[in-house]
Protein backbone atom coordinates (compact mmCIF):
# COMPACT_ATOMS: atom_id res chain seq x y z
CA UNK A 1 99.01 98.98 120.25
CA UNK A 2 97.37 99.64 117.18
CA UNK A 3 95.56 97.13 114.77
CA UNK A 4 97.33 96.42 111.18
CA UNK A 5 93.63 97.65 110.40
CA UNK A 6 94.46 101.24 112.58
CA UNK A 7 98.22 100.80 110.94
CA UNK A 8 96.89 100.52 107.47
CA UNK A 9 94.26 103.45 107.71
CA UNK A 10 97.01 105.82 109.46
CA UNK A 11 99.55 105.45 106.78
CA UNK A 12 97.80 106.11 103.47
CA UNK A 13 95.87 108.97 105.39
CA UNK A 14 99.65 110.25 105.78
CA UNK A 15 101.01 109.74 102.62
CA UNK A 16 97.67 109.82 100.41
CA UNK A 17 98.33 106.68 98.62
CA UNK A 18 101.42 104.67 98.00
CA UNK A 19 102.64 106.53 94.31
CA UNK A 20 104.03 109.72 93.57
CA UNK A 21 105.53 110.87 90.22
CA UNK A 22 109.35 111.81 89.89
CA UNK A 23 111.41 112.96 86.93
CA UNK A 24 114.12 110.23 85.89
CA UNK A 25 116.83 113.17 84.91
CA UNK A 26 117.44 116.91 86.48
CA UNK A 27 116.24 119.48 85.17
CA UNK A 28 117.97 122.80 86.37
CA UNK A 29 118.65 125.23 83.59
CA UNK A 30 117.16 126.13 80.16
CA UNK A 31 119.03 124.48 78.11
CA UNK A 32 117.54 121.01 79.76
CA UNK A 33 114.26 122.76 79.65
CA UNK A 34 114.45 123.21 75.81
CA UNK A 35 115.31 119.75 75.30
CA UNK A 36 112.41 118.35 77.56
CA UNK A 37 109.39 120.72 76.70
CA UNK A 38 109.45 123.45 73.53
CA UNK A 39 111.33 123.87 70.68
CA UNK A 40 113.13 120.00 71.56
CA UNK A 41 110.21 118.25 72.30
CA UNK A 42 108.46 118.79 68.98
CA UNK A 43 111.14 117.13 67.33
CA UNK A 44 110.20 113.91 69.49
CA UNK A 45 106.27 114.56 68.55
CA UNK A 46 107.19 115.06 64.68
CA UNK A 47 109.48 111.69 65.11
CA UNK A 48 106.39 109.85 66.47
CA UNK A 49 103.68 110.90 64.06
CA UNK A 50 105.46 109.53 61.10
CA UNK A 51 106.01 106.10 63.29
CA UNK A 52 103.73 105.62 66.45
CA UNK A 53 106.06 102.53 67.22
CA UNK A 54 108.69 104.98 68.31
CA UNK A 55 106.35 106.20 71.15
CA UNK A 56 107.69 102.64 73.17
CA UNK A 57 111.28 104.18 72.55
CA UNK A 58 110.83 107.98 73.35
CA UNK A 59 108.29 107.89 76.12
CA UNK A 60 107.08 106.43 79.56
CA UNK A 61 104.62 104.23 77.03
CA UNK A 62 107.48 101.84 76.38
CA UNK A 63 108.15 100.97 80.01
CA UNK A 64 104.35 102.08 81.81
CA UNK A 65 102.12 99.84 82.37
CA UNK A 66 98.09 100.50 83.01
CA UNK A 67 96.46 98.75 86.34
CA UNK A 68 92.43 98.94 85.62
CA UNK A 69 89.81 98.09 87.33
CA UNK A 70 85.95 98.99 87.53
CA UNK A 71 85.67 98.02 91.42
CA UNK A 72 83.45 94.76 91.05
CA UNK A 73 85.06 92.40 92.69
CA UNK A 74 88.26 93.37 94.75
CA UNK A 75 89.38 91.07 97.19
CA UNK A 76 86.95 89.87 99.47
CA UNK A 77 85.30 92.38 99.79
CA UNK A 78 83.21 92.48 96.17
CA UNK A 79 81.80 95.31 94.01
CA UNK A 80 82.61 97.90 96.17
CA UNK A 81 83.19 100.26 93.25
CA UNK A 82 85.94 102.20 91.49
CA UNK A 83 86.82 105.01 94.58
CA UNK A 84 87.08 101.91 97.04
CA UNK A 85 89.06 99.77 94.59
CA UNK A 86 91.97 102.49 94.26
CA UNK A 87 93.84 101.51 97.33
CA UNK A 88 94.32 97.74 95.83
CA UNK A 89 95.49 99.21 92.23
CA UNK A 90 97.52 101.64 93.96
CA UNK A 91 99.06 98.12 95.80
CA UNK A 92 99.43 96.28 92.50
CA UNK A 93 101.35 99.40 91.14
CA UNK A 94 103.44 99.23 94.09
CA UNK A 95 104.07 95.50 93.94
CA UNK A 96 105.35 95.69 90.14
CA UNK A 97 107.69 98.51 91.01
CA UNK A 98 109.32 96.80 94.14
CA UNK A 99 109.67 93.34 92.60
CA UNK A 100 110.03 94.27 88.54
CA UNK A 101 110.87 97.32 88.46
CA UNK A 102 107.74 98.48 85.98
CA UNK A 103 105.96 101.76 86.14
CA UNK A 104 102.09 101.42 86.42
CA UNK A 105 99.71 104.08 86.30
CA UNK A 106 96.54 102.41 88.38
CA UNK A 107 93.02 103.58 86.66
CA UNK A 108 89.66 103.33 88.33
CA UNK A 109 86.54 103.52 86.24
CA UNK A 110 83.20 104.55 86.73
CA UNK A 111 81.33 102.17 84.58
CA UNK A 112 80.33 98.17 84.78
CA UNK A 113 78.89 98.40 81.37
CA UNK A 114 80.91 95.59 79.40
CA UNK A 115 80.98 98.08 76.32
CA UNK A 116 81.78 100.74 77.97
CA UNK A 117 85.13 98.67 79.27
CA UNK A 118 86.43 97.51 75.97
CA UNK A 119 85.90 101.28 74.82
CA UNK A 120 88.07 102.62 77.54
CA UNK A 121 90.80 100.38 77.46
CA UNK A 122 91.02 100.82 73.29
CA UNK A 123 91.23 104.87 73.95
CA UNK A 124 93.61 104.33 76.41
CA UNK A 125 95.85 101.75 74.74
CA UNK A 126 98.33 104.27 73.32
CA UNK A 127 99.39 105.31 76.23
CA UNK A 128 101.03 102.38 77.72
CA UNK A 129 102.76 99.32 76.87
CA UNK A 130 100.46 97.10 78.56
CA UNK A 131 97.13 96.42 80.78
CA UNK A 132 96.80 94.13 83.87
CA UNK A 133 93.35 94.10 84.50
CA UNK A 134 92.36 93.79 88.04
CA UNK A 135 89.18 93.04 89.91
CA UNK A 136 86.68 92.96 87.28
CA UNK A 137 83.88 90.05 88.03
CA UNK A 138 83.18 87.35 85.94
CA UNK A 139 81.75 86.31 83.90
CA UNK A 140 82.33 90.09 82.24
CA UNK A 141 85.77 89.88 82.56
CA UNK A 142 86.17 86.85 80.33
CA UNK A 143 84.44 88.94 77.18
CA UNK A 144 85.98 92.21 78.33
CA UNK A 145 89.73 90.65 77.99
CA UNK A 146 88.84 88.62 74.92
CA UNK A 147 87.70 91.46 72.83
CA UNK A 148 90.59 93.11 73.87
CA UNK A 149 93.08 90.28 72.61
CA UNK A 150 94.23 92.29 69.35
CA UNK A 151 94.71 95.82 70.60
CA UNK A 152 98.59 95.77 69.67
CA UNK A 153 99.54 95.20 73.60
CA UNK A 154 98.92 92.94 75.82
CA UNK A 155 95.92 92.81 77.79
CA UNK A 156 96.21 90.32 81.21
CA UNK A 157 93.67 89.94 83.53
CA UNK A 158 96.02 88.80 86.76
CA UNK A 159 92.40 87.35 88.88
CA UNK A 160 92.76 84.81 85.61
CA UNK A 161 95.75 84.29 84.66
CA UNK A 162 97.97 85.25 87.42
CA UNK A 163 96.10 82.62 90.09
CA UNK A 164 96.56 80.33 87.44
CA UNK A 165 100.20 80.62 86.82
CA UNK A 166 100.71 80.31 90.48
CA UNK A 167 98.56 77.47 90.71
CA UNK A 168 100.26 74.98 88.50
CA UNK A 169 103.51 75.70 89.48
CA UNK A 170 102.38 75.25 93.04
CA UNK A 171 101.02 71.35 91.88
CA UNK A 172 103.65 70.47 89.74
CA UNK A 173 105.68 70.72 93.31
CA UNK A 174 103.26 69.29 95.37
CA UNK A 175 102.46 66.11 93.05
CA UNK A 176 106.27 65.51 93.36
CA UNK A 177 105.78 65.82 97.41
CA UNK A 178 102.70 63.38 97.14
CA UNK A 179 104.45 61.14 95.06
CA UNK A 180 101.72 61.34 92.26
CA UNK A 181 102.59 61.87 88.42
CA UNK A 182 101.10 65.29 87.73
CA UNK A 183 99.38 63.62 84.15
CA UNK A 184 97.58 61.36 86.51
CA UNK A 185 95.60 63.86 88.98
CA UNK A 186 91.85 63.93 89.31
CA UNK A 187 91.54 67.34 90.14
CA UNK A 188 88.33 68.95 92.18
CA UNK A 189 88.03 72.87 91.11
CA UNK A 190 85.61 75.02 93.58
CA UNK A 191 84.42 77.96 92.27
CA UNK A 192 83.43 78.38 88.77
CA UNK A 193 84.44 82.14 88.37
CA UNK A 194 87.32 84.12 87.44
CA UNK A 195 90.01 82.41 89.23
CA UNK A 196 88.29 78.41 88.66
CA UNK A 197 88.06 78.96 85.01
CA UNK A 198 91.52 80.20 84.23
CA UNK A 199 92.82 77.83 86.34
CA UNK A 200 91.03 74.70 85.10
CA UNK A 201 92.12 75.56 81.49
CA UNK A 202 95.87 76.15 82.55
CA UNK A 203 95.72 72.35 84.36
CA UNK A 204 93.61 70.86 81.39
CA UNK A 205 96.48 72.83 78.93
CA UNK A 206 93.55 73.84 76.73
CA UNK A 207 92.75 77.62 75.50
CA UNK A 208 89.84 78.83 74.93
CA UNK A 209 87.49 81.64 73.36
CA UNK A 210 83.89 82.40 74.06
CA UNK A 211 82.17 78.96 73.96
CA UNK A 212 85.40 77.07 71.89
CA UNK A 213 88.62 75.40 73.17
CA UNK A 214 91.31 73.67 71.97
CA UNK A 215 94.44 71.76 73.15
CA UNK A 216 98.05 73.62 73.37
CA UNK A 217 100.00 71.15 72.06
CA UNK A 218 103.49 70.05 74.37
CA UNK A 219 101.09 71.22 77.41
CA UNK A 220 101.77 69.41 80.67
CA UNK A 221 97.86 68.63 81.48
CA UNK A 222 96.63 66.97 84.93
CA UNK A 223 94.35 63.18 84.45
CA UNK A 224 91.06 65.47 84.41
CA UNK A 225 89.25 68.69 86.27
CA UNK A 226 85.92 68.62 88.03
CA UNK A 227 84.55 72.26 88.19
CA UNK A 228 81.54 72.62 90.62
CA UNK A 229 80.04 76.09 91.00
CA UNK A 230 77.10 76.87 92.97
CA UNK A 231 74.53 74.31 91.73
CA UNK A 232 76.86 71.37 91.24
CA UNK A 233 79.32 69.90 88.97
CA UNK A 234 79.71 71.82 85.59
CA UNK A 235 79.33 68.99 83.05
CA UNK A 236 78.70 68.90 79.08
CA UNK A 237 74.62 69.15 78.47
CA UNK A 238 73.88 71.02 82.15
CA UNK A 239 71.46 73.55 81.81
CA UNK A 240 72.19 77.30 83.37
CA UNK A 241 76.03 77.43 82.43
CA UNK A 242 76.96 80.91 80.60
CA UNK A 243 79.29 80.28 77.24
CA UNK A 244 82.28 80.20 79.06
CA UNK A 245 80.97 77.41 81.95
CA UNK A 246 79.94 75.78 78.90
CA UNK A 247 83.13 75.65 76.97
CA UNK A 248 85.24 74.19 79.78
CA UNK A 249 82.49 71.93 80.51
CA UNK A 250 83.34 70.19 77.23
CA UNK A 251 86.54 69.61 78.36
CA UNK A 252 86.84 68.76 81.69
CA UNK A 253 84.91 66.29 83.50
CA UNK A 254 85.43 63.12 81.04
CA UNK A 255 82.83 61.06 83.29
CA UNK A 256 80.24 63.88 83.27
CA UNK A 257 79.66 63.59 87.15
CA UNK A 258 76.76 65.37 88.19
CA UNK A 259 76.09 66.23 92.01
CA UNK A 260 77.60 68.52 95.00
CA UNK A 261 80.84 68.69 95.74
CA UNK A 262 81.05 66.61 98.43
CA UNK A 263 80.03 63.80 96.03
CA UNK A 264 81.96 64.73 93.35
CA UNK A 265 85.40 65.09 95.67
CA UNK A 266 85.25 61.23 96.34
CA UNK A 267 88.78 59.78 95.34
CA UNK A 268 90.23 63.13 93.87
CA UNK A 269 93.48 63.87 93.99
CA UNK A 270 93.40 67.36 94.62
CA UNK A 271 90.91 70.01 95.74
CA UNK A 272 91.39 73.78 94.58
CA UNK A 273 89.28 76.38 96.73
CA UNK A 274 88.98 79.69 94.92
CA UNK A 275 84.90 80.34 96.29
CA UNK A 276 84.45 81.60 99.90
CA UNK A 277 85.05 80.82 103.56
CA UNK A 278 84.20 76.76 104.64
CA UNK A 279 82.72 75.71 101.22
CA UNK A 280 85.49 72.65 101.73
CA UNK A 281 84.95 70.37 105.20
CA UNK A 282 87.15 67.78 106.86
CA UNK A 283 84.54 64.99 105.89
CA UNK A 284 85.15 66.22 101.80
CA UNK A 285 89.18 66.08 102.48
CA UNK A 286 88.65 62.54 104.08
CA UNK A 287 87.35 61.22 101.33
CA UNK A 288 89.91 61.94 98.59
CA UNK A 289 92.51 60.09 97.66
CA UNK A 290 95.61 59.16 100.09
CA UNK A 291 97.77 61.65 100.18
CA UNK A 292 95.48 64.32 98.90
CA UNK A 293 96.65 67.46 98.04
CA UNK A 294 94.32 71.04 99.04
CA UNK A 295 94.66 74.75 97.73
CA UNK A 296 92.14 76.46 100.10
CA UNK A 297 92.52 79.75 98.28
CA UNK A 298 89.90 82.17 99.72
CA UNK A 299 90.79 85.32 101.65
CA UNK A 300 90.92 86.10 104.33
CA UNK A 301 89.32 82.75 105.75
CA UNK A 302 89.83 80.12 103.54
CA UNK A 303 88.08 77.40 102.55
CA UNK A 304 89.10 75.12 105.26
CA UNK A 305 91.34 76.05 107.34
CA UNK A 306 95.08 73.85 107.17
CA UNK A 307 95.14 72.34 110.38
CA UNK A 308 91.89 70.94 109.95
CA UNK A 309 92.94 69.33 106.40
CA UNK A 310 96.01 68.03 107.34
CA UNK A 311 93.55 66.27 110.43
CA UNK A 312 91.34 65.02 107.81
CA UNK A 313 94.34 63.48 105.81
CA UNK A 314 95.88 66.29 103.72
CA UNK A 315 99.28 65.82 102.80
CA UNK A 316 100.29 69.22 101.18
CA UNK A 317 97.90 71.90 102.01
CA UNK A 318 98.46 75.79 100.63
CA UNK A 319 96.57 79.30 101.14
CA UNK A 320 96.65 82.73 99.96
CA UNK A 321 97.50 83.46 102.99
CA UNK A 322 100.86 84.56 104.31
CA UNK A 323 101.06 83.27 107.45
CA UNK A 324 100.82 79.62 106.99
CA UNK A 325 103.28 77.79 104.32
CA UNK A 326 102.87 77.92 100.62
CA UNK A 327 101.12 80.95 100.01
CA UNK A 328 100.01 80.90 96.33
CA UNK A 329 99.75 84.76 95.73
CA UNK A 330 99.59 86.40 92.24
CA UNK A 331 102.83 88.81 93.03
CA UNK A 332 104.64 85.38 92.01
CA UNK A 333 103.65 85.71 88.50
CA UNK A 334 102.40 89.14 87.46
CA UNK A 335 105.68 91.41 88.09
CA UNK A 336 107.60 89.21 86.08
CA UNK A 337 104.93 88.69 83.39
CA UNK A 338 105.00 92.25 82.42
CA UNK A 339 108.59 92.60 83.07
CA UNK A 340 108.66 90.68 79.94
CA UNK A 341 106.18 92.83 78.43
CA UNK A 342 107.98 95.93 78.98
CA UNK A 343 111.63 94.06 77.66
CA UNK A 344 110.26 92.86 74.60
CA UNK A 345 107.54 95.03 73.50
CA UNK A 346 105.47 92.05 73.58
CA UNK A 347 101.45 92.45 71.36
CA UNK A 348 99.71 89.54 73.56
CA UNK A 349 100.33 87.27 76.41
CA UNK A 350 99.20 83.25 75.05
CA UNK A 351 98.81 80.69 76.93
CA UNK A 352 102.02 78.74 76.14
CA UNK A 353 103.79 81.80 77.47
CA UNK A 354 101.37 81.40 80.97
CA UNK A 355 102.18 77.93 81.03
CA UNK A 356 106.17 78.49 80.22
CA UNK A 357 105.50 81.00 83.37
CA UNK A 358 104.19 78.33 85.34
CA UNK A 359 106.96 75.99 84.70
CA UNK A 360 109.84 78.31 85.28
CA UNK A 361 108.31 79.33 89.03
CA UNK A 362 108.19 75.19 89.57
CA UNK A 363 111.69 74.68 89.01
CA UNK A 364 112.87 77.31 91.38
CA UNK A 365 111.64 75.35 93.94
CA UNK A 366 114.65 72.61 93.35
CA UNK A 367 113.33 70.87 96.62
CA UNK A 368 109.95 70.67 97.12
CA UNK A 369 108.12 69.48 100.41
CA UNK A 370 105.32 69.85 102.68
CA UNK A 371 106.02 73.01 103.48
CA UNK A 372 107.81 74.39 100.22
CA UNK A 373 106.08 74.17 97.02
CA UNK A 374 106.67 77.73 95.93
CA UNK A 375 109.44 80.12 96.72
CA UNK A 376 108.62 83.66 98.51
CA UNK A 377 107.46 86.94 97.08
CA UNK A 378 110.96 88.14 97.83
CA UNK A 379 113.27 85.96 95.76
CA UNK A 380 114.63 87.80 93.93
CA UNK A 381 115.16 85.32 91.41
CA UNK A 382 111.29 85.16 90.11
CA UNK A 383 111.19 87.94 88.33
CA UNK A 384 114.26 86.89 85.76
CA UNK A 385 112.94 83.43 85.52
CA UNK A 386 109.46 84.47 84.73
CA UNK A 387 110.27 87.26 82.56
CA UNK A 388 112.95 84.52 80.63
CA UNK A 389 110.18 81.91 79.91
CA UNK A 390 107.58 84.50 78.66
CA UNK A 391 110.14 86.02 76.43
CA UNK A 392 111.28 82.65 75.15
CA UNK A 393 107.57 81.09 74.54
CA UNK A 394 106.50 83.74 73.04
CA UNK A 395 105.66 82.99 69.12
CA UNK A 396 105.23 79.25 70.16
């Protein structure tokens, strides 16, 4: 019997990917051919040049989406670079096709240079209606999508923003399992990358650019966020924090606690893994809070693993996992985000509209418990919801 390693390999060796390209009308006789390539087709080019807006009407642009990535950090497995990378954005194009419905064109690059990134995605811009990008590490990705904010579409970086989305809707639930008012949760956040950042900012309801944030107003917000990193708890006036540490240090951590996390996680609430494999033990989770809630959010091997944090006292645990109960996985929010963008011709995605996201994936969950604090991948009532609130926050 064959490994879902062996499994894996065989198919894409068979198929050579997971995308193909298909027309979406016959073509059979000349008469269509005239009308699809020369003379008709000028009349579509002429049409566009004196309004590029028409291009989201009269080509793939207005319903294509780009997936890009420069191979840095993909899944576990880290800066592996672009060729490597291609199976994952071939995956994310496949995920927003089966669940949304939206073409994607996945795009490896071959550069890490920050510049070089911004450039790219500018040049490419007119072809598509929006950008998802994927896998890029931090802390370049936070100045590579920020530059990027006023290109006329949206660009999303789903490590962010997606995890993020997925996050709070996953602790609005389990604060009602817990029995905890979600304003009042001292929240423990470790990792201080990609994933950590955007998700620290979506619980504290603040956005922010380069070393600046301010408060979304009508945000639901947790109590406070504790973001350790590597050499401790980020805190305003620590040395060896980048801009972006820095601005969400001003923020978060009211108290300024300084140490490890295992001194910092006494009495929290809540403990959010997005760093590596056993960087949370069952001594940390038995010192929270009663009733403490964990997201051990590393892949494969989480941070701890749920048996062992339910042991230690745990009373809602989730992974990114999909074979243990509430998976928080990124295919919750993305499809649906940019089946919004691709309805609406949207410029941006703001963070009211991530937060509105957030929300609307909660309340599907009508129910919560132990066990159910999100609903699956393959509800098929996500999409709409997500795709409803975006459209609806949008301008707020």
């Amino acid at each position: 019997m064959q490994t879902i390693d062996e499994s894996a390999l065989a198919l894409h060796k068979k198929y050579k990917g997971k995308l193909g390209t298909t027309a979406l009308f016959p073509v059979k006789d000349k008469e269509m051919l005239s009308l699809v390539y020369t003379p008709g087709v000028g009349a579509v080019s002429k049409a566009i040049a004196k309004d590029a807006q028409l291009s989201f009407e009269m080509t793939n642009r207005g319903r294509t989406i780009a997936v890009i990535s420069d191979g840095s950090a993909v899944l576990g497995l880290g800066n592996i670079g672009p060729e490597a990378a291609m199976p994952v954005m071939e995956g994310k194009s496949l995920l927003m096709k089966l669940f949304a419905d939206v073409d994607s064109v996945p795009l490896v690059i071959k550069t890490q240079e920050v510049g070089e990134i911004i450039n790219f995605v500018k040049l490419v811009a007119p072809t598509f209606a929006g950008i998802n990008l994927e896998d890029i590490s931090a802390p370049r990705c936070f100045e590579v999508e920020e530059a990027l904010q006023d290109i006329g579409i949206p660009v999303f970086h789903d490590d962010q923003h997606g995890t993020a989305i997925v996050v709070m809707a996953a602790l609005l639930n389990a604060a009602k399992v817990v029995k905890k008012p979600f304003e009042a949760l001292n929240v423990v956040v470790v990792g201080a990358g990609a994933a950590g950042l955007a998700v620290t900012k979506m619980l504290l309801g603040i956005e922010c650019q380069s070393a600046s944030c301010r408060i979304i107003d009508g945000a639901q917000r947790v109590k406070d966020v504790i973001v350790v990193d590597s050499q401790g708890a980020l805190w305003a006036g620590r040395n060896n924090m980048n801009v972006y540490k820095q601005a969400v240090a001003g923020v978060s951590n009211k108290q300024k606690k300084q140490g490890a996390l295992e001194e910092v996680i006494v009495s929290a609430d809540v403990v959010i893994g997005v760093s590596g494999p056993g960087a949370i033990t069952a001594s940390m989770v038995q010192a929270m809070a009663k009733d403490s809630i964990v997201f051990a959010m590393a892949n494969p091997i989480p941070e701890i693993m749920p048996d062992v944090a339910n042991q230690a006292g745990a009373l809602v645990v989730a992974t990114g996992r999909s074979d243990y109960p509430n998976q928080i996985n990124n295919v919750l929010a993305f499809p649906g985000i940019f089946k919004a963008v691709i309805d609406n011709c949207l410029p941006k995605i703001t963070q009211a509209m991530k937060q509105s996201a957030a929300l609307a994936l909660a309340q599907l969950v009508t129910k919560p418990d132990r066990q159910n604090i999100l609903p699956t991948a393959f509800d098929h009532s996500v999409v709409p919801a997500i795709a409803l609130a975006v459209k609806e926050a949008y301008g707020k």
